[in-house]
Protein backbone atom coordinates (compact mmCIF):
# COMPACT_ATOMS: atom_id res chain seq x y z
CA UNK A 1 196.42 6.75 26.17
CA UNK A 2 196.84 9.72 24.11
CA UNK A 3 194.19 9.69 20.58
CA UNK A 4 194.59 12.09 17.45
CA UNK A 5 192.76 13.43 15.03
CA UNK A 6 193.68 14.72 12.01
CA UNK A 7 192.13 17.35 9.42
CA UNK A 8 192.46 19.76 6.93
CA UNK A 9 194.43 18.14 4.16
CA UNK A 10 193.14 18.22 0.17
CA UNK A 11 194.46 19.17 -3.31
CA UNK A 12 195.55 22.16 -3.94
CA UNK A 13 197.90 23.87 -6.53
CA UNK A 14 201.38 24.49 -6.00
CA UNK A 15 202.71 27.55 -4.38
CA UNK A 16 198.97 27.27 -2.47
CA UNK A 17 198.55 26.71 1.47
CA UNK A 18 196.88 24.34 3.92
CA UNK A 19 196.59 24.24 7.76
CA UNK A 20 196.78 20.92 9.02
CA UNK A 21 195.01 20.44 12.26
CA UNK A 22 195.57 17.62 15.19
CA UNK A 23 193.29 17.27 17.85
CA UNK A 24 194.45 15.82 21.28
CA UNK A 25 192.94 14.08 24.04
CA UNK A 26 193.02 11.37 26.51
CA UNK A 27 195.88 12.55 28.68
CA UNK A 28 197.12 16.50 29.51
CA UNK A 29 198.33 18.33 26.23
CA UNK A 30 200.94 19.48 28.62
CA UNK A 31 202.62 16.50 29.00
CA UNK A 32 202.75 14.97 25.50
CA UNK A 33 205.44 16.16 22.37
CA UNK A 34 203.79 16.11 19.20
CA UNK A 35 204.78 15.61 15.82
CA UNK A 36 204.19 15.74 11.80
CA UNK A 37 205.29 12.91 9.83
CA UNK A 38 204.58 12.23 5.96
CA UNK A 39 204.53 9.26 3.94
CA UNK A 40 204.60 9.10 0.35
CA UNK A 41 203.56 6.50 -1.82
CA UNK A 42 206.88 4.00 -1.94
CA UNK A 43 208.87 5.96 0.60
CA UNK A 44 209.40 5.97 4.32
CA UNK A 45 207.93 8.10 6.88
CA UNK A 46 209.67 11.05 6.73
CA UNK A 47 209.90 13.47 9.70
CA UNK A 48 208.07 16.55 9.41
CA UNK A 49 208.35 19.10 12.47
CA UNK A 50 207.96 18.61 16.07
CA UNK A 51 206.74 20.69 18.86
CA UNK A 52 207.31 20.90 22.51
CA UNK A 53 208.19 23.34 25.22
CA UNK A 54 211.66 23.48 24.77
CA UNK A 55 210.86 24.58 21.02
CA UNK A 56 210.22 23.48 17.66
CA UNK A 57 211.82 21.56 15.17
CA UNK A 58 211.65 21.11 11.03
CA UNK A 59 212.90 18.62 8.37
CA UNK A 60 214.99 21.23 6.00
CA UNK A 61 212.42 20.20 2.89
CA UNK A 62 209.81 22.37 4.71
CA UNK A 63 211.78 24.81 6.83
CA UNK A 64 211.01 28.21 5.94
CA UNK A 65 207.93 27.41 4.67
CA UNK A 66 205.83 25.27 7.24
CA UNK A 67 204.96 26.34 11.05
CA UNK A 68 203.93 24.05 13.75
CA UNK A 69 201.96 25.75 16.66
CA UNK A 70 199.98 24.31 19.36
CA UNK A 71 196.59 25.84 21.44
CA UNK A 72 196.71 24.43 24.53
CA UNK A 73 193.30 25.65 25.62
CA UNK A 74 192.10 23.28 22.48
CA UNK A 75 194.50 20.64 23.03
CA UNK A 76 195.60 20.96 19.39
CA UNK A 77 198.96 21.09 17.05
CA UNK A 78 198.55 22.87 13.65
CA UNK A 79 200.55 22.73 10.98
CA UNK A 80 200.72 25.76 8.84
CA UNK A 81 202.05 24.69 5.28
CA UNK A 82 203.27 27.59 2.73
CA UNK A 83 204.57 27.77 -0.60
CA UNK A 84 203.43 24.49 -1.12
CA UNK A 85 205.56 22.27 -3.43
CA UNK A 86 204.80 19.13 -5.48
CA UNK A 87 207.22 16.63 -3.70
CA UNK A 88 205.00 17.81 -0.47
CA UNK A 89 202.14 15.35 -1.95
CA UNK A 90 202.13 12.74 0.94
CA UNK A 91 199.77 11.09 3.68
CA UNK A 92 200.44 13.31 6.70
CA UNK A 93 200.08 11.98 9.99
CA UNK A 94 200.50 13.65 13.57
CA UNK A 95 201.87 11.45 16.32
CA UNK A 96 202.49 12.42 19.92
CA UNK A 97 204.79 10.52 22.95
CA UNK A 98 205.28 11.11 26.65
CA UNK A 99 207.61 14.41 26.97
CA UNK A 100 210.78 14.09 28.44
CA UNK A 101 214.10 15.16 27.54
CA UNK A 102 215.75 15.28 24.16
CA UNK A 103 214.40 15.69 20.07
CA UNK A 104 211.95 13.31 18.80
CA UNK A 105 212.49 13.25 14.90
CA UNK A 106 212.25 9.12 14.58
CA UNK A 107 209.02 7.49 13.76
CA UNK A 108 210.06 4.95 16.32
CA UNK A 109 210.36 8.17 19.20
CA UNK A 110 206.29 8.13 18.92
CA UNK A 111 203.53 5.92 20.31
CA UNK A 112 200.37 7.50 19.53
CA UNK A 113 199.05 8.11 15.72
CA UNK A 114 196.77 9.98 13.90
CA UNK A 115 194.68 8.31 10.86
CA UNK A 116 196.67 10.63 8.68
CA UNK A 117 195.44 13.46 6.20
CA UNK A 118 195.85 13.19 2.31
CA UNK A 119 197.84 16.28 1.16
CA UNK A 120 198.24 16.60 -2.89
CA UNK A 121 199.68 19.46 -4.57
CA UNK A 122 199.50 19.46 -8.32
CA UNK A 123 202.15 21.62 -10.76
């Protein structure tokens, strides 16, 4: 079993930044592939970025502008989020599988979920 928790979302103003934060435990950080998703009201869960050794990967509505990193030592994923737009207002939520082979940018690739973290960015 793998649990998450989320923090550092809020409202903020557009062309503002956040750092999201996801906090691992209940199996070895080294083992697990972890992910951003966001949700926004109406819409699917929308794939985010995703981290693992082989590298990272980013939706193109946030690449140049958001950063996932991970800190082992504190078994935690960050996202950094830049240049902050209003169509980035959504529910984010971290998620985190078994790592194995292959890119994990499905909702469906993920079994473990985070509470999520409400993200608003006003004009």
């Amino acid at each position: 079993q793998v649990q998450l928790v989320e923090s550092g979302g809020g409202l903020v103003q557009a062309g503002d930044s956040l750092r999201l934060s996801c906090a691992a435990s209940g199996r070895a950080f080294s083992t697990v592939a972890m992910g951003w998703f966001r949700q926004a009201p109406g819409k699917e869960r929308q794939f985010v970025s995703a981290i693992k050794r082989s590298g990272t990967r980013y939706a193109d509505s946030v690449k140049g502008r958001f950063t996932i990193s991970r800190d082992n030592a504190k078994n935690t994923v960050y996202l950094q989020m830049n240049s902050l737009k209003p169509e980035d207002t959504a529910v984010y939520y971290c998620a985190a599988r078994n790592a194995g082979y292959g890119v994990y940018l499905s909702p469906s690739d993920y079994a473990y979920w985070g509470q999520g973290t409400q993200v608003t960015v006003s004009s």
